[in-house]
C-alpha atoms as a PDB file:
ATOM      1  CA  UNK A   1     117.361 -75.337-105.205  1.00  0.00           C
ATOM      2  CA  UNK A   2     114.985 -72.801-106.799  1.00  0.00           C
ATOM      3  CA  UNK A   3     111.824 -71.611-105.262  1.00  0.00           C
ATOM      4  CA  UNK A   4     108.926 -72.966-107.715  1.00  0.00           C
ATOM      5  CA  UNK A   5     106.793 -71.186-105.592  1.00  0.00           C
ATOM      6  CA  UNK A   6     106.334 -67.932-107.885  1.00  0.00           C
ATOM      7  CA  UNK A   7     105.140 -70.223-110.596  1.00  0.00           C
ATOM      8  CA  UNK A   8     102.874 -72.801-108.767  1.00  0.00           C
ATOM      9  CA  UNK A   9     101.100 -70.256-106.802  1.00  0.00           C
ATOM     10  CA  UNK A  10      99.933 -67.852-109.140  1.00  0.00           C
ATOM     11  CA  UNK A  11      96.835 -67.211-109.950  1.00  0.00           C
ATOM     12  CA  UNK A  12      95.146 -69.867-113.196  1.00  0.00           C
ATOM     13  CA  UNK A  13      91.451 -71.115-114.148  1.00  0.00           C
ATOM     14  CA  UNK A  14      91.712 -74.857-114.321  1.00  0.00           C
ATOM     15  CA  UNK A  15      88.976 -76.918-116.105  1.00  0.00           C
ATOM     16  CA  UNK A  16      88.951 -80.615-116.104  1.00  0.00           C
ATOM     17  CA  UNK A  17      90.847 -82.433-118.582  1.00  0.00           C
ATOM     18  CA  UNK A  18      89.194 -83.089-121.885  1.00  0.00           C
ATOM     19  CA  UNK A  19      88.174 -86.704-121.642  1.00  0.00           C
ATOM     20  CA  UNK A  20      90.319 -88.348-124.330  1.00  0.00           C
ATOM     21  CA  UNK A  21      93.290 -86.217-123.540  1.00  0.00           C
ATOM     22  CA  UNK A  22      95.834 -88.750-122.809  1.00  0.00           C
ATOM     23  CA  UNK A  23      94.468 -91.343-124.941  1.00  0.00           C
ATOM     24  CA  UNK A  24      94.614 -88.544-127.910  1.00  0.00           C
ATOM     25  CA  UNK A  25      98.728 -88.322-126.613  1.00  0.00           C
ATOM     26  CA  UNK A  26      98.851 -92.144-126.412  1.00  0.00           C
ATOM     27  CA  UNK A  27      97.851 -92.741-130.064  1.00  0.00           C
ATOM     28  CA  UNK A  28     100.127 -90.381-131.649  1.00  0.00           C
ATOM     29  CA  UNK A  29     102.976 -89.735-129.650  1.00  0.00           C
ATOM     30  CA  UNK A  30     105.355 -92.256-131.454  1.00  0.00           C
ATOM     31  CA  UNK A  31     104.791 -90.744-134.672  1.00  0.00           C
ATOM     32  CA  UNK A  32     105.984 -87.534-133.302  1.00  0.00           C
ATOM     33  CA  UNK A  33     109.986 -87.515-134.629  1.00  0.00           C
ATOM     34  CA  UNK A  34     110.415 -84.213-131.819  1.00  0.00           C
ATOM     35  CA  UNK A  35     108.217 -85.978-128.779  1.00  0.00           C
ATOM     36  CA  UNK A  36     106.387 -82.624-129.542  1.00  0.00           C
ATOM     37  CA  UNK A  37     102.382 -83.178-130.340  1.00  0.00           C
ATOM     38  CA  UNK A  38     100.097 -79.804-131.403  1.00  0.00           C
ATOM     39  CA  UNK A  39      96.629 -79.371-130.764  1.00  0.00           C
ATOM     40  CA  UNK A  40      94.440 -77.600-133.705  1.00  0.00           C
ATOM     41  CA  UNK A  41      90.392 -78.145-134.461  1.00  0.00           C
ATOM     42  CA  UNK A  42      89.773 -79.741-131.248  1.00  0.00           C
ATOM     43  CA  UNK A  43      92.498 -82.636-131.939  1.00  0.00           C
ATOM     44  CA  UNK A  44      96.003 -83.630-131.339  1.00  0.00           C
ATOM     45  CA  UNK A  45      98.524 -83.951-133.929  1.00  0.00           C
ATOM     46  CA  UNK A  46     102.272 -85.451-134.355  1.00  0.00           C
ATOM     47  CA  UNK A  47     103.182 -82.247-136.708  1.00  0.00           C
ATOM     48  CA  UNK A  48     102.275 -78.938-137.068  1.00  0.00           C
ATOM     49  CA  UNK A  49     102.026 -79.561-140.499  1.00  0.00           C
ATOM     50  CA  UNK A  50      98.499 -79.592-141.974  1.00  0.00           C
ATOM     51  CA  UNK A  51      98.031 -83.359-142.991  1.00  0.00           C
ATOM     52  CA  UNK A  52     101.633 -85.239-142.089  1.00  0.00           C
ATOM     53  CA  UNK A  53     101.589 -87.321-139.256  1.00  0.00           C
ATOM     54  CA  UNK A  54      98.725 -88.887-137.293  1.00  0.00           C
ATOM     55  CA  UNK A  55      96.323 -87.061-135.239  1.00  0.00           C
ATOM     56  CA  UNK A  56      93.123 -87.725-132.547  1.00  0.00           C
ATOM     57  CA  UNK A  57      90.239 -86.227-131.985  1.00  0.00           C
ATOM     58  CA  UNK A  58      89.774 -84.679-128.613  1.00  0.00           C
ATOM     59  CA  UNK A  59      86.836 -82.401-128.449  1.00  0.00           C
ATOM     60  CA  UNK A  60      87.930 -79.699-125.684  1.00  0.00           C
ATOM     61  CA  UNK A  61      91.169 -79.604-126.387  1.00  0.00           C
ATOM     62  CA  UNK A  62      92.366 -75.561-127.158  1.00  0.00           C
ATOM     63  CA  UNK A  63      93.903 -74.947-130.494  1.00  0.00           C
ATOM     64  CA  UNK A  64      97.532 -73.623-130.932  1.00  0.00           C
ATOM     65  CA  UNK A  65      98.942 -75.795-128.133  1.00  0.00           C
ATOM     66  CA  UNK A  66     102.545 -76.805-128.523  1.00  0.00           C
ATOM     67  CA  UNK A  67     104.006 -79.542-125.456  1.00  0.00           C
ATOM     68  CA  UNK A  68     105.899 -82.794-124.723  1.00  0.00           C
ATOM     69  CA  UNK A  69     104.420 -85.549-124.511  1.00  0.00           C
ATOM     70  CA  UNK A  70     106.709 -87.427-122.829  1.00  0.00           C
ATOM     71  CA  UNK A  71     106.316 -84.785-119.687  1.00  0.00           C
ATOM     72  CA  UNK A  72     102.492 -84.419-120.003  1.00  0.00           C
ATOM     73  CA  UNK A  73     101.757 -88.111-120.277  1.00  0.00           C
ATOM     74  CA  UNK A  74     104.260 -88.059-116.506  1.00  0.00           C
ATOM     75  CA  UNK A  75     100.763 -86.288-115.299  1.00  0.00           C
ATOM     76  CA  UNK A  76      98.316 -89.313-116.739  1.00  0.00           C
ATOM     77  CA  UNK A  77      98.186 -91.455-113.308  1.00  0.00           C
ATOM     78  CA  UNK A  78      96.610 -88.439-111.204  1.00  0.00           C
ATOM     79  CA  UNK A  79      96.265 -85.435-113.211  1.00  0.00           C
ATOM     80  CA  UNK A  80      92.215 -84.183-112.887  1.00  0.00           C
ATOM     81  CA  UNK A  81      92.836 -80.633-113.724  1.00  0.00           C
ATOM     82  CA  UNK A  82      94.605 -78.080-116.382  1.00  0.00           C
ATOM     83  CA  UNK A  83      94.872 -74.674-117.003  1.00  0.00           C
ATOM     84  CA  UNK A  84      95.993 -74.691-120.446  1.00  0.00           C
ATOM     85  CA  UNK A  85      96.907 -71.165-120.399  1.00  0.00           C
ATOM     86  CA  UNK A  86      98.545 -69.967-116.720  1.00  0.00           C
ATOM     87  CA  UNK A  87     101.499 -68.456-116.710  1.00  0.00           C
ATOM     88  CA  UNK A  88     104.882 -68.698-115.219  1.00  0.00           C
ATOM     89  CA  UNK A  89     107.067 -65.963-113.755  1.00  0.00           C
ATOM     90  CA  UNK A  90     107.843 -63.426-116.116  1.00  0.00           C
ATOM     91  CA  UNK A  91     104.390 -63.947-117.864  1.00  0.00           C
ATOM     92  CA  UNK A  92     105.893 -67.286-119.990  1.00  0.00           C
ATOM     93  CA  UNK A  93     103.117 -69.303-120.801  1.00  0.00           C
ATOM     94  CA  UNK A  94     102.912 -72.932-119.055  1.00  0.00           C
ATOM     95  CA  UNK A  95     100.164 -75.773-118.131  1.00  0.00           C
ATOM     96  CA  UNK A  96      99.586 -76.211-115.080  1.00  0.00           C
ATOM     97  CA  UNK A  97      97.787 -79.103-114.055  1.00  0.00           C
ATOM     98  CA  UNK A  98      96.625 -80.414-110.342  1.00  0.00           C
ATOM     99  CA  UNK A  99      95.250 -83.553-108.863  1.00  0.00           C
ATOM    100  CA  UNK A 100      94.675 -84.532-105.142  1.00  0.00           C
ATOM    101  CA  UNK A 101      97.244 -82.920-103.366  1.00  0.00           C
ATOM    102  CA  UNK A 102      99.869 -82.847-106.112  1.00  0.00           C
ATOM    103  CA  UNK A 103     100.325 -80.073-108.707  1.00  0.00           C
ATOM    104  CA  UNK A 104     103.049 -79.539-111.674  1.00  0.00           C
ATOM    105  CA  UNK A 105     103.716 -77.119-114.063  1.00  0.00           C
ATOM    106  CA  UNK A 106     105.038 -77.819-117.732  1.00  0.00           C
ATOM    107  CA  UNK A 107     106.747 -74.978-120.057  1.00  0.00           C
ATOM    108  CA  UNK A 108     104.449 -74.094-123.312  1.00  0.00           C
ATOM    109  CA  UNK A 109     106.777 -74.640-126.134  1.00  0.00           C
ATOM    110  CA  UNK A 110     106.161 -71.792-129.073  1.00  0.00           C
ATOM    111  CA  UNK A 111     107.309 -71.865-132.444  1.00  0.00           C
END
């Protein structure tokens, strides 16, 4: 088994999560044809496309954000926290998000 340690210990500024986060993933995840969603303008879309798809609003939400939604919404019954921009061993960019006594880290997808 591989030590996860490296990654879930370092160092990351988590904020809490933006209030219609996982509603935001909710709405538009099925319309996502990669289970991939993007964040842009303080929303969540389906595509990175510019107008295909569906989107949400979620005021807090970072732009340029690319992740599952199938393994972020595994975070929805306890998450609290996220650091939208830690990174992993090796500097490769990942979320890490934490709740009461629980913590997880999901690989940043790039383009």
């Amino acid at each position: 088994m591989a030590d996860v340690r490296p990654i879930l210990d370092r160092k990351c500024a988590a904020n809490p999560l933006p209030p219609d986060f996982f509603k935001a993933i909710g709405a538009i995840e099925k319309f996502s044809s990669t289970g991939l969603l993007y964040s842009r303008n303080e929303s969540l879309h389906s595509h990175p496309q510019e107008g295909v798809g569906a989107s949400f609003e979620c005021p807090g939400v970072p732009p340029n954000l690319i992740f599952s939604a199938r393994q972020m919404g595994l975070t929805k019954a306890w998450a609290e926290t996220i650091d939208f921009f830690a990174k992993g061993s090796n500097e490769i960019p990942c979320f890490k998000i934490f709740g009461k006594n629980i913590r997880a880290v999901i690989a940043g997808i790039s383009e």
